[in-house]
C-alpha atoms as a PDB file:
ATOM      1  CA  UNK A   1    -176.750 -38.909-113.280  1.00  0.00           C
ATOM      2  CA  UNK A   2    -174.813 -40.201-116.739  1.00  0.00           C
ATOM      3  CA  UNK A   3    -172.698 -38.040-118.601  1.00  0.00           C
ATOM      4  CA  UNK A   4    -172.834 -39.557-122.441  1.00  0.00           C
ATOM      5  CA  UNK A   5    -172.394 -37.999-126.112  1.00  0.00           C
ATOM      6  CA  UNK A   6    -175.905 -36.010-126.057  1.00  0.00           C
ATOM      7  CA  UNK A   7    -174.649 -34.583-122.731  1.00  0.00           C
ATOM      8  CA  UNK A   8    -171.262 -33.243-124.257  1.00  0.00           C
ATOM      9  CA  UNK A   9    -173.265 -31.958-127.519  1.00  0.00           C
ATOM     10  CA  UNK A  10    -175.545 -29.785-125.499  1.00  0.00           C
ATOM     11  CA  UNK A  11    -172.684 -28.301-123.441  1.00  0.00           C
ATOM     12  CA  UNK A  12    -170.881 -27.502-126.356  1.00  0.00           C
ATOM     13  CA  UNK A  13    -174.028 -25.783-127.521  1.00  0.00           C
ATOM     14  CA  UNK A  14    -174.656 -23.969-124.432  1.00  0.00           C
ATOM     15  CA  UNK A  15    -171.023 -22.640-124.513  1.00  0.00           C
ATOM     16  CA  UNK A  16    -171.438 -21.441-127.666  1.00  0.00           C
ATOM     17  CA  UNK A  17    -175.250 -19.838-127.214  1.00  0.00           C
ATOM     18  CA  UNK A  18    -173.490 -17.532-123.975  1.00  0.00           C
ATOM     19  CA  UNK A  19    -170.237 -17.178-126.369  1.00  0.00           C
ATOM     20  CA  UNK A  20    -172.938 -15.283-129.088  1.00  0.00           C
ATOM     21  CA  UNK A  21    -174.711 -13.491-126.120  1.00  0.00           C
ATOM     22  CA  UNK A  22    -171.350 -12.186-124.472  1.00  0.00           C
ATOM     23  CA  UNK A  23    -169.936 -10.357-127.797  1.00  0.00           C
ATOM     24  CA  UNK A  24    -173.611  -9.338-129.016  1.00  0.00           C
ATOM     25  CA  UNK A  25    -172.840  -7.449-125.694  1.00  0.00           C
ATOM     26  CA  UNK A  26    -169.181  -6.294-126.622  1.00  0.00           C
ATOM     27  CA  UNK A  27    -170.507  -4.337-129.267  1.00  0.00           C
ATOM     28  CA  UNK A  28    -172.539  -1.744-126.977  1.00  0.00           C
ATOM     29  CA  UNK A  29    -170.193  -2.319-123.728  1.00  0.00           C
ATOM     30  CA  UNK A  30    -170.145   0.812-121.565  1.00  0.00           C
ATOM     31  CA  UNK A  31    -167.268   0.913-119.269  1.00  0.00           C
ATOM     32  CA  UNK A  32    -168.961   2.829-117.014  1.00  0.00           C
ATOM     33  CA  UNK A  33    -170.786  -0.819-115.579  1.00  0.00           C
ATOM     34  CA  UNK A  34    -167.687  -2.456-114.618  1.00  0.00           C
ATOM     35  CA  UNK A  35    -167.079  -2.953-110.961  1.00  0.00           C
ATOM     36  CA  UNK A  36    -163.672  -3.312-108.771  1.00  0.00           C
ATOM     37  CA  UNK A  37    -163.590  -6.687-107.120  1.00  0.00           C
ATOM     38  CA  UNK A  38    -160.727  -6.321-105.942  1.00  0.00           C
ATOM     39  CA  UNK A  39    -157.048  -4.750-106.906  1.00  0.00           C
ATOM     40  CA  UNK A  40    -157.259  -4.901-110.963  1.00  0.00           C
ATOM     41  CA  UNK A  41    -160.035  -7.480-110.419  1.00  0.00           C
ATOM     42  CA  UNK A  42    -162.950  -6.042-112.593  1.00  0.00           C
ATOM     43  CA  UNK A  43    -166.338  -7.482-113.324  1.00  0.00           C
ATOM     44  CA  UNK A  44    -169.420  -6.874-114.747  1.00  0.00           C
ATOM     45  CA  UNK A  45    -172.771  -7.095-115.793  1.00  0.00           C
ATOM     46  CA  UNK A  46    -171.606  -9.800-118.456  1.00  0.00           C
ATOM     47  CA  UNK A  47    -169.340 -12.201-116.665  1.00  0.00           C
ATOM     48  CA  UNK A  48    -172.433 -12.315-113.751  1.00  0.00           C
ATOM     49  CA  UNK A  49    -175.091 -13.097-116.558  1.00  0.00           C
ATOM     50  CA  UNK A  50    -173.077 -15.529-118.083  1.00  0.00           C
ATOM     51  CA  UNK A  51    -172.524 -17.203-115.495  1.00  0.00           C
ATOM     52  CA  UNK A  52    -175.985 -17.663-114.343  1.00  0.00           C
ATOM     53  CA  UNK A  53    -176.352 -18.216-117.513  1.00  0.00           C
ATOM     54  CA  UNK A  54    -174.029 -21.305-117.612  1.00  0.00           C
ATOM     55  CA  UNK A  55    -175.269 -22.803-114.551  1.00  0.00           C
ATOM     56  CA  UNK A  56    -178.926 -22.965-115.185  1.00  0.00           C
ATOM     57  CA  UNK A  57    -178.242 -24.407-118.682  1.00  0.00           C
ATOM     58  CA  UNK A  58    -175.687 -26.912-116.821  1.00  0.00           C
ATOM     59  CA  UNK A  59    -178.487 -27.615-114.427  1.00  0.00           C
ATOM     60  CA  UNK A  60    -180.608 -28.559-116.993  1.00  0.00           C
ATOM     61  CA  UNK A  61    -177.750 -30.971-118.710  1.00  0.00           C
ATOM     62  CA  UNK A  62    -176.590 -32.380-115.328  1.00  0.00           C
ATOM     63  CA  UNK A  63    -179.231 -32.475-112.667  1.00  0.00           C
ATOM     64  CA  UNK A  64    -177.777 -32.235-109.148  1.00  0.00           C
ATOM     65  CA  UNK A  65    -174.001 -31.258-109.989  1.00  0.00           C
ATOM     66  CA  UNK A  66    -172.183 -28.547-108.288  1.00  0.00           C
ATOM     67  CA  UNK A  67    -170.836 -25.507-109.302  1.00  0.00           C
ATOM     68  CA  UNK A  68    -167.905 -23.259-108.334  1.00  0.00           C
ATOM     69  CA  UNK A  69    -168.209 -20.258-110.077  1.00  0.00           C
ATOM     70  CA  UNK A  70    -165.822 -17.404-110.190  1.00  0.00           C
ATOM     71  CA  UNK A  71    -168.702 -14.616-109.533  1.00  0.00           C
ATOM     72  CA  UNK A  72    -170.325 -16.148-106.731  1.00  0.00           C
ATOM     73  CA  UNK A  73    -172.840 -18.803-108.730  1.00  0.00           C
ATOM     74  CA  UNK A  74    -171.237 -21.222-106.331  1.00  0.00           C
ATOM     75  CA  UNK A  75    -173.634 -23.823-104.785  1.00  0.00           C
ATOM     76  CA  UNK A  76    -172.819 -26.964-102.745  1.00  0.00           C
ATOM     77  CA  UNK A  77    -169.879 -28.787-103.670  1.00  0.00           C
ATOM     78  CA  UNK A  78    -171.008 -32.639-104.222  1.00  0.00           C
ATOM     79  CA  UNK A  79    -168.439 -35.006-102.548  1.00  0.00           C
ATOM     80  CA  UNK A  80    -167.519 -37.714-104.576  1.00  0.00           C
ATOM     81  CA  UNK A  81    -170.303 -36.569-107.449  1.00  0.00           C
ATOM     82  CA  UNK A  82    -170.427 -34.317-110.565  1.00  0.00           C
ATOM     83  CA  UNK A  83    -168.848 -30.864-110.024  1.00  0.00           C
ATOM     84  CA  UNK A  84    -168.650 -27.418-112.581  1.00  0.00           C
ATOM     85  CA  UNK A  85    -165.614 -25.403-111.962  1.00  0.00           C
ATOM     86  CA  UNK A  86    -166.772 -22.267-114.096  1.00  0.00           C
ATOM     87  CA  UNK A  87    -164.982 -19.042-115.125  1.00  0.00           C
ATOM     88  CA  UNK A  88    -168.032 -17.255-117.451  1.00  0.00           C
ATOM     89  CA  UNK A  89    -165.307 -14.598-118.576  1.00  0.00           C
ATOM     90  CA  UNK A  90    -161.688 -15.197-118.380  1.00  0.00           C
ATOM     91  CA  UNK A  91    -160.222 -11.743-119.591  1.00  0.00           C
ATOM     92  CA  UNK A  92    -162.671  -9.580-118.614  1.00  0.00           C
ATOM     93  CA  UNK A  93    -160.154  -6.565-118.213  1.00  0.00           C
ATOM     94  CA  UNK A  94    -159.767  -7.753-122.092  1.00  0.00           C
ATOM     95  CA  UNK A  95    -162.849  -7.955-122.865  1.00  0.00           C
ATOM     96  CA  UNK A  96    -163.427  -4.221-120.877  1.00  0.00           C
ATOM     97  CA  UNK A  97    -160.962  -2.846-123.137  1.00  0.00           C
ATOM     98  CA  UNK A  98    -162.584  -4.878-126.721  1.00  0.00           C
ATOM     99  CA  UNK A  99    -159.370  -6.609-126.738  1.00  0.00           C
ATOM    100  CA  UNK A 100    -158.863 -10.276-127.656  1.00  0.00           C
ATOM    101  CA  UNK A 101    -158.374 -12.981-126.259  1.00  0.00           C
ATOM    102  CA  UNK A 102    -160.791 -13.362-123.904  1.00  0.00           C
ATOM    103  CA  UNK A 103    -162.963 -16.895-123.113  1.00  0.00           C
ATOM    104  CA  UNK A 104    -165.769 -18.728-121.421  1.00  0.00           C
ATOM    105  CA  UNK A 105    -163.825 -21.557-119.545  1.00  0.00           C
ATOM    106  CA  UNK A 106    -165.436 -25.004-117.826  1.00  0.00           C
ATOM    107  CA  UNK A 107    -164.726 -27.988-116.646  1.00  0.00           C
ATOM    108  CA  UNK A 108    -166.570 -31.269-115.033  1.00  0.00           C
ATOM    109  CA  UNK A 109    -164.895 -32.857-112.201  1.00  0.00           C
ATOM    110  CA  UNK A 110    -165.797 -36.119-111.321  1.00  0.00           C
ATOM    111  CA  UNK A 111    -165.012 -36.508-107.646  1.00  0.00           C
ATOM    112  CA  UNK A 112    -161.331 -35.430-107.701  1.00  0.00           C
ATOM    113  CA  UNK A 113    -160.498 -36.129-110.865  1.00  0.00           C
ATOM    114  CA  UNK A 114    -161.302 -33.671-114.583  1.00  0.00           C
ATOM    115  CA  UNK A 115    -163.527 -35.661-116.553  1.00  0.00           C
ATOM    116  CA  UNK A 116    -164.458 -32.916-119.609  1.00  0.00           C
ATOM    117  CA  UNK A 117    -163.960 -29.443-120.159  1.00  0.00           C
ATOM    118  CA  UNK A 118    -164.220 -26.748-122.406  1.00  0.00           C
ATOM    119  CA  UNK A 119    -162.677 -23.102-123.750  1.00  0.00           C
ATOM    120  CA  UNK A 120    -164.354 -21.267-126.103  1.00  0.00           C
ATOM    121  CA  UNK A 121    -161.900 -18.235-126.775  1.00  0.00           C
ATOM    122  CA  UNK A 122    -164.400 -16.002-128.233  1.00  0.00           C
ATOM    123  CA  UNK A 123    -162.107 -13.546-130.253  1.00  0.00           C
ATOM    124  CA  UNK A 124    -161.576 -15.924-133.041  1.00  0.00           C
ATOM    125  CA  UNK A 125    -164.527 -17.809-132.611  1.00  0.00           C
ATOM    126  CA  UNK A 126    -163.140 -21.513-131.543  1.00  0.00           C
ATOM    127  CA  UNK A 127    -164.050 -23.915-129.108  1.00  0.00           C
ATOM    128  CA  UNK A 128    -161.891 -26.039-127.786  1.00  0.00           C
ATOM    129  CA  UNK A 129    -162.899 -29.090-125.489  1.00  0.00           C
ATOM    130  CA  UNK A 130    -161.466 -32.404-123.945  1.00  0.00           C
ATOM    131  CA  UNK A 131    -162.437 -35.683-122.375  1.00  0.00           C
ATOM    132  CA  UNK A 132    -160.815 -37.840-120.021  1.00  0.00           C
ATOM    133  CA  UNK A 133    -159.016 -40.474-122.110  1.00  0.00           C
ATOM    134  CA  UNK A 134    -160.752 -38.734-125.252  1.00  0.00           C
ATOM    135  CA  UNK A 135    -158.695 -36.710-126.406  1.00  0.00           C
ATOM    136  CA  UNK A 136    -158.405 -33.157-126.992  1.00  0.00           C
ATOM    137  CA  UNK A 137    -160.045 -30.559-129.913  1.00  0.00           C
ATOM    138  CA  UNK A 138    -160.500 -27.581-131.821  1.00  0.00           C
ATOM    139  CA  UNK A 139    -164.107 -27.621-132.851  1.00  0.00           C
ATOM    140  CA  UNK A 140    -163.717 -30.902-134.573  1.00  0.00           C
ATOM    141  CA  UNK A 141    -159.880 -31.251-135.069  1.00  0.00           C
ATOM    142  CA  UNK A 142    -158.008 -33.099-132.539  1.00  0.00           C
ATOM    143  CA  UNK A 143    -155.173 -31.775-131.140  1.00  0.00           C
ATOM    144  CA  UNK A 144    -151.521 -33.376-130.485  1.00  0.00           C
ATOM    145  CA  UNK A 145    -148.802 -31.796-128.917  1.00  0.00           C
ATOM    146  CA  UNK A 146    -146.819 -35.444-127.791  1.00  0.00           C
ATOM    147  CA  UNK A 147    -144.031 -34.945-130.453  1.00  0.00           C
ATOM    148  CA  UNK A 148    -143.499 -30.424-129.869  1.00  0.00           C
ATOM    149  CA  UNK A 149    -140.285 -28.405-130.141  1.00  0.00           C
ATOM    150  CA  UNK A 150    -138.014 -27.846-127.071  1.00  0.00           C
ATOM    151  CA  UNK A 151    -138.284 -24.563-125.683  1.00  0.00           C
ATOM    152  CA  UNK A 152    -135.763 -23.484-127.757  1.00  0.00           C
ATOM    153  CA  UNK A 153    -137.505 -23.577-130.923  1.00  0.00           C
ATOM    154  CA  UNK A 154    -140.592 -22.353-129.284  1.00  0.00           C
ATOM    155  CA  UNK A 155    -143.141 -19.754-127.326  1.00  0.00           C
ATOM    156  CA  UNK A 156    -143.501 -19.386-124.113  1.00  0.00           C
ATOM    157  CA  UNK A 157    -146.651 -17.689-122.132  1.00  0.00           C
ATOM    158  CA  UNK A 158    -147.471 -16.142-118.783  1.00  0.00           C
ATOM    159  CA  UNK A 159    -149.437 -14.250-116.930  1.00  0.00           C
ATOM    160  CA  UNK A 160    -148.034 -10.944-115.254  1.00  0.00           C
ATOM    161  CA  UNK A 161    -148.593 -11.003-111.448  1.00  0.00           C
ATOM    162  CA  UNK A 162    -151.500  -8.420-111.032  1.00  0.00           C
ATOM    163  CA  UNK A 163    -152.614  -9.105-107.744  1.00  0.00           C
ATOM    164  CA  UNK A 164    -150.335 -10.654-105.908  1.00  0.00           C
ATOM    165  CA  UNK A 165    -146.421  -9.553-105.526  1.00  0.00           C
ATOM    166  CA  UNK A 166    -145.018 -11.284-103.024  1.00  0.00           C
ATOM    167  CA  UNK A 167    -143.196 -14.106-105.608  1.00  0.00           C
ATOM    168  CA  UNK A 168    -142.204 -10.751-107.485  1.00  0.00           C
ATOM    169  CA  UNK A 169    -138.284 -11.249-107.657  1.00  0.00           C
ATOM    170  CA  UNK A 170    -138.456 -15.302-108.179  1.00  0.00           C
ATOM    171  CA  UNK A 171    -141.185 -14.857-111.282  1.00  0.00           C
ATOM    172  CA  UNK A 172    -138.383 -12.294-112.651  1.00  0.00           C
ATOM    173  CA  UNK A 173    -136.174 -15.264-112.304  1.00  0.00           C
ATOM    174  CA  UNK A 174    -138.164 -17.671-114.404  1.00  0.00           C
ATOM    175  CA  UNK A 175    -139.133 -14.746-117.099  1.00  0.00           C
ATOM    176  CA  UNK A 176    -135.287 -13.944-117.206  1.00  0.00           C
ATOM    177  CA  UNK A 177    -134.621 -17.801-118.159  1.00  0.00           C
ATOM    178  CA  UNK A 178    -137.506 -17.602-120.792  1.00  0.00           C
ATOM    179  CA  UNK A 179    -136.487 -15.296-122.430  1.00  0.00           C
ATOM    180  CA  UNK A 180    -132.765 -15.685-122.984  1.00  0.00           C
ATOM    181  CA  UNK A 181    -134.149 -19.740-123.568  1.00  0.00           C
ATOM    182  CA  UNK A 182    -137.112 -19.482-126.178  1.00  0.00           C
ATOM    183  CA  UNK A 183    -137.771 -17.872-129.336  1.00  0.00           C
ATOM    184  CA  UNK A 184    -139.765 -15.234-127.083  1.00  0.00           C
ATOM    185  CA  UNK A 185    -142.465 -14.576-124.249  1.00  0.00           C
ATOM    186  CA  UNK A 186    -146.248 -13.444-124.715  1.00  0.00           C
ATOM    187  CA  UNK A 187    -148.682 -12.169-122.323  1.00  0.00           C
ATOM    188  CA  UNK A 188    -151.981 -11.844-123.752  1.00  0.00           C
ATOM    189  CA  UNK A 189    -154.372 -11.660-120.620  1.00  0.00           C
ATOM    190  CA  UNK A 190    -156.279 -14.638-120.302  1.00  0.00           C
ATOM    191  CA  UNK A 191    -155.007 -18.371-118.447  1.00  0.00           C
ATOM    192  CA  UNK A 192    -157.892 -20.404-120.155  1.00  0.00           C
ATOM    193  CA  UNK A 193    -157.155 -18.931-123.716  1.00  0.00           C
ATOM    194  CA  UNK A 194    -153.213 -19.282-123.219  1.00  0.00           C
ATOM    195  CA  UNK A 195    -153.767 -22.905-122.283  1.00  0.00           C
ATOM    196  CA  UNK A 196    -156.313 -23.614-124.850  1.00  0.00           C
ATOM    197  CA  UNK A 197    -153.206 -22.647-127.346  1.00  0.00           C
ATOM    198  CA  UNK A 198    -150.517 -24.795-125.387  1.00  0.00           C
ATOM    199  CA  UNK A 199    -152.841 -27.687-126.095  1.00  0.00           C
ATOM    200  CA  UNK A 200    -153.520 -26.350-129.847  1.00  0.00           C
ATOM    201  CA  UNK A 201    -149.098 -26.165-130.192  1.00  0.00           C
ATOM    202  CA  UNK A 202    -149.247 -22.348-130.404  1.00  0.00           C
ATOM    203  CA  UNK A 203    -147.493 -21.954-127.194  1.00  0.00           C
ATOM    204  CA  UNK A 204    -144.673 -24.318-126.687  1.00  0.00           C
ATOM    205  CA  UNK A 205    -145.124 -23.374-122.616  1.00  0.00           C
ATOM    206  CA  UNK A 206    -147.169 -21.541-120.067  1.00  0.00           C
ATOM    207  CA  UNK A 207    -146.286 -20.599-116.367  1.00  0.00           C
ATOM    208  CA  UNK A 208    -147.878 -18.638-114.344  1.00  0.00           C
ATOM    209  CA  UNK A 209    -148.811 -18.057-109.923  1.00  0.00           C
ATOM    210  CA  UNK A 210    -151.362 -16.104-108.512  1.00  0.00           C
ATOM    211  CA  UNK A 211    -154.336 -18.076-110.249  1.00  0.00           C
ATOM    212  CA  UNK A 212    -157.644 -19.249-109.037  1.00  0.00           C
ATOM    213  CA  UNK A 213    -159.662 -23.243-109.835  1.00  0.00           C
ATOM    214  CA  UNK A 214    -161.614 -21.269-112.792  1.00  0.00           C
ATOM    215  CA  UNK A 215    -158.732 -20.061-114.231  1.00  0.00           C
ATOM    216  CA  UNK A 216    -156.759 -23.739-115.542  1.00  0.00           C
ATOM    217  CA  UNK A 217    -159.307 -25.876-114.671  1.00  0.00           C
ATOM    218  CA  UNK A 218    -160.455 -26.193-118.274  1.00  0.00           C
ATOM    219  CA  UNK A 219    -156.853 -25.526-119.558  1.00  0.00           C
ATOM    220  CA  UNK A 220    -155.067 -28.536-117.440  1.00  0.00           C
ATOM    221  CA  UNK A 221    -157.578 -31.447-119.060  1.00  0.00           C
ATOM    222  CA  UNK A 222    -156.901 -30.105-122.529  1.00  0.00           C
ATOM    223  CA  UNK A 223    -153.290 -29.644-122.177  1.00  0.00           C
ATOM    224  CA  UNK A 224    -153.104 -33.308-120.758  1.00  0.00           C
ATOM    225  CA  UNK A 225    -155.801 -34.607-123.370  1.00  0.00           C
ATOM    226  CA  UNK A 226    -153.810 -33.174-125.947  1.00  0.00           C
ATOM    227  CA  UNK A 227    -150.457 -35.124-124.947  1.00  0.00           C
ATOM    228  CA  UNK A 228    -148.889 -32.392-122.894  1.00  0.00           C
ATOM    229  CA  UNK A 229    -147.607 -32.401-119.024  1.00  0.00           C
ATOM    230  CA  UNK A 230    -149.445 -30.284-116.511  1.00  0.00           C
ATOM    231  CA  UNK A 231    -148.032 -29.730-112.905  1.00  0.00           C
ATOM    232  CA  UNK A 232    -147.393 -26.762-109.824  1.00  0.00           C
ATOM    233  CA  UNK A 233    -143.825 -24.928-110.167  1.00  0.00           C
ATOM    234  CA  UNK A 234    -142.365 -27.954-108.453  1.00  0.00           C
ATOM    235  CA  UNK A 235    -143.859 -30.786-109.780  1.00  0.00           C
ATOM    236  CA  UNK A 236    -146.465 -33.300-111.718  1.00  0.00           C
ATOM    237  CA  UNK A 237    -147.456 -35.655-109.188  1.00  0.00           C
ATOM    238  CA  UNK A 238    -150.632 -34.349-107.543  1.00  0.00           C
ATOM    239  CA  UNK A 239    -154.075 -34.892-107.644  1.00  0.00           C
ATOM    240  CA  UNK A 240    -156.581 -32.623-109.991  1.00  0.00           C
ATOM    241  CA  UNK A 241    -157.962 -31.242-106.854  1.00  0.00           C
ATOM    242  CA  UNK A 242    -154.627 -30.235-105.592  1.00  0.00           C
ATOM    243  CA  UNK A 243    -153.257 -28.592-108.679  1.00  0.00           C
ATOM    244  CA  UNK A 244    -156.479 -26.739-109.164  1.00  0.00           C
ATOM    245  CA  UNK A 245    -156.113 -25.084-105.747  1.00  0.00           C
ATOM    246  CA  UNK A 246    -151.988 -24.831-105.995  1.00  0.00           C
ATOM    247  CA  UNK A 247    -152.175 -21.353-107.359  1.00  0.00           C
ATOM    248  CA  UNK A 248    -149.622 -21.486-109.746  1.00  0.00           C
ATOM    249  CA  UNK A 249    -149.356 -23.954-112.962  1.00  0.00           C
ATOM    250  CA  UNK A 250    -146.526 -24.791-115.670  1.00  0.00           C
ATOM    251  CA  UNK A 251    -147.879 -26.559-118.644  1.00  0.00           C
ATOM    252  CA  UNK A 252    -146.419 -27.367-121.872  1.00  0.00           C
ATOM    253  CA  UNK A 253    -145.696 -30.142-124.356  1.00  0.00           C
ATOM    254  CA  UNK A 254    -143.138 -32.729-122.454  1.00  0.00           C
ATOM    255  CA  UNK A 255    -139.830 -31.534-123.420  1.00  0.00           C
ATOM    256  CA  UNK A 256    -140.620 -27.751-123.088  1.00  0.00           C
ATOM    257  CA  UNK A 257    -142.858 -28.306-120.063  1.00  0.00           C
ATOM    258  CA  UNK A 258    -139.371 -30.318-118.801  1.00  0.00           C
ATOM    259  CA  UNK A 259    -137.076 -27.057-119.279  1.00  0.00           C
ATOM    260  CA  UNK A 260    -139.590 -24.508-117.763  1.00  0.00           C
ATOM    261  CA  UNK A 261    -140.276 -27.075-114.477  1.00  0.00           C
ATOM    262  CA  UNK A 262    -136.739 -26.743-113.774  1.00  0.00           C
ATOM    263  CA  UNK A 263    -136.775 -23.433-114.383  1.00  0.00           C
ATOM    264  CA  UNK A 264    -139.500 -22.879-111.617  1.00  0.00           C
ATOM    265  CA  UNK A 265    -137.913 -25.909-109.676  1.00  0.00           C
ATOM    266  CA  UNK A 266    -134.594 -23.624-109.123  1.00  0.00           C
ATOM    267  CA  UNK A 267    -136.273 -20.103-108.192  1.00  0.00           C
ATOM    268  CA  UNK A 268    -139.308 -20.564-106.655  1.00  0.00           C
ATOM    269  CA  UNK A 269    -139.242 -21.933-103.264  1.00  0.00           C
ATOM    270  CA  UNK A 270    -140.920 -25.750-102.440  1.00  0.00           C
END
């Protein structure tokens, strides 16, 4: 299997073919077809098509990869080989209630490293992808975040904790220190999107626990393409694999991604 330029191209075209089909679908949604996963886990009709969507276009790109999908389109994971980590709609509670952002997030591992990925945050109609020592885009601007504010001067995002309340009182913690240590906090409802605009410079900073692969997979190799640090509440040193599976991210350019670490360092327990 090779993954080259005409590869990339039809990916990017795929993404943006289910992006068209997913709010062609927006515009007659009936809430009455969403489902309960799980507590304020929705899904569906949409984010199930999409995904199979996704995969049998991916298929077709990238004969005999993998996929790990968030709505079950999960087939065998290829050791060592060509893997899709796939979230077909991140923000689908959004997206239930026709409110932006919400986004079509995936990435390409390459044994247990990210080799490309992509968002396409659908409410304002922009893709943004990365590659492995590429870079990282907009559609076609590149993106550079190497030189951004400290914290101070900036945004930070997160994700409420929805699901899972255990880390309730330590989260507070970190939210408390945001707040009284940035220009402000935003919540908007969507990991992929949030990252996507950490890599862009919109966000200065993004924490969040409680998340699944498909939600940062896509967001950690842009964030990192785009000059940015990427780690778990304690650290940067781990593999892809690992930080895709640690549940909980920090992300930001290096000096505000430096503040919020310690931040997460000194109330959230190692």
């Amino acid at each position: 299997m090779s993954w080259g330029e005409a590869q990339k191209s039809a990916t990017r075209e795929l993404v943006r073919q289910v992006g068209a089909w997913i709010q062609a679908e927006r515009r007659n949604f009936d809430r009455d077809q969403v489902e309960t996963k799980s507590l304020n886990s929705l899904v569906s009709y949409v984010d199930r098509q999409a995904e199979i969507s996704l995969i049998q276009g991916l298929q077709a790109i990238l004969p005999d990869s993998g996929f790990l999908g968030e709505e079950g389109g999960t087939q065998d994971w290829v050791e060592g080989g060509f893997n899709w980590v796939i979230d077909p709609l991140d923000g689908t509670t959004n997206f239930i209630h026709n409110l932006p952002p919400y986004a079509i997030s995936l990435a390409l591992m390459d044994g247990d490293s990210l080799r490309w990925a992509a968002v396409y945050e659908l409410g304002q109609d922009r893709l943004y992808w990365a590659g492995r020592g590429e870079g990282a885009f907009c559609d076609d601007r590149r993106l550079s975040i190497a030189h951004g504010p400290t914290i101070d001067q900036g945004l930070v995002a997160t994700g409420f904790p929805y699901h899972d309340f255990d880390a309730m009182e330590a989260y507070l913690q970190v939210l408390r220190a945001c707040f009284q240590g940035s220009r402000g906090v935003r919540r908007f409802g969507s990991a992929a999107s949030d990252l996507a605009w950490v890599a862009e410079g919109r966000f200065q900073a993004f924490f969040e626990h409680g998340l699944a692969p498909w939600d940062v997979a896509a967001g950690i190799l842009l964030v990192r393409e785009a000059g940015g640090h990427v780690g778990h509440f304690h650290g940067t040193m781990v593999s892809d694999l690992t930080l895709l599976h640690a549940g909980q991210i920090v992300a930001g350019n290096p000096l505000s991604h430096a503040a919020l670490e310690a931040w997460t360092k000194l109330y959230f327990e190692a």
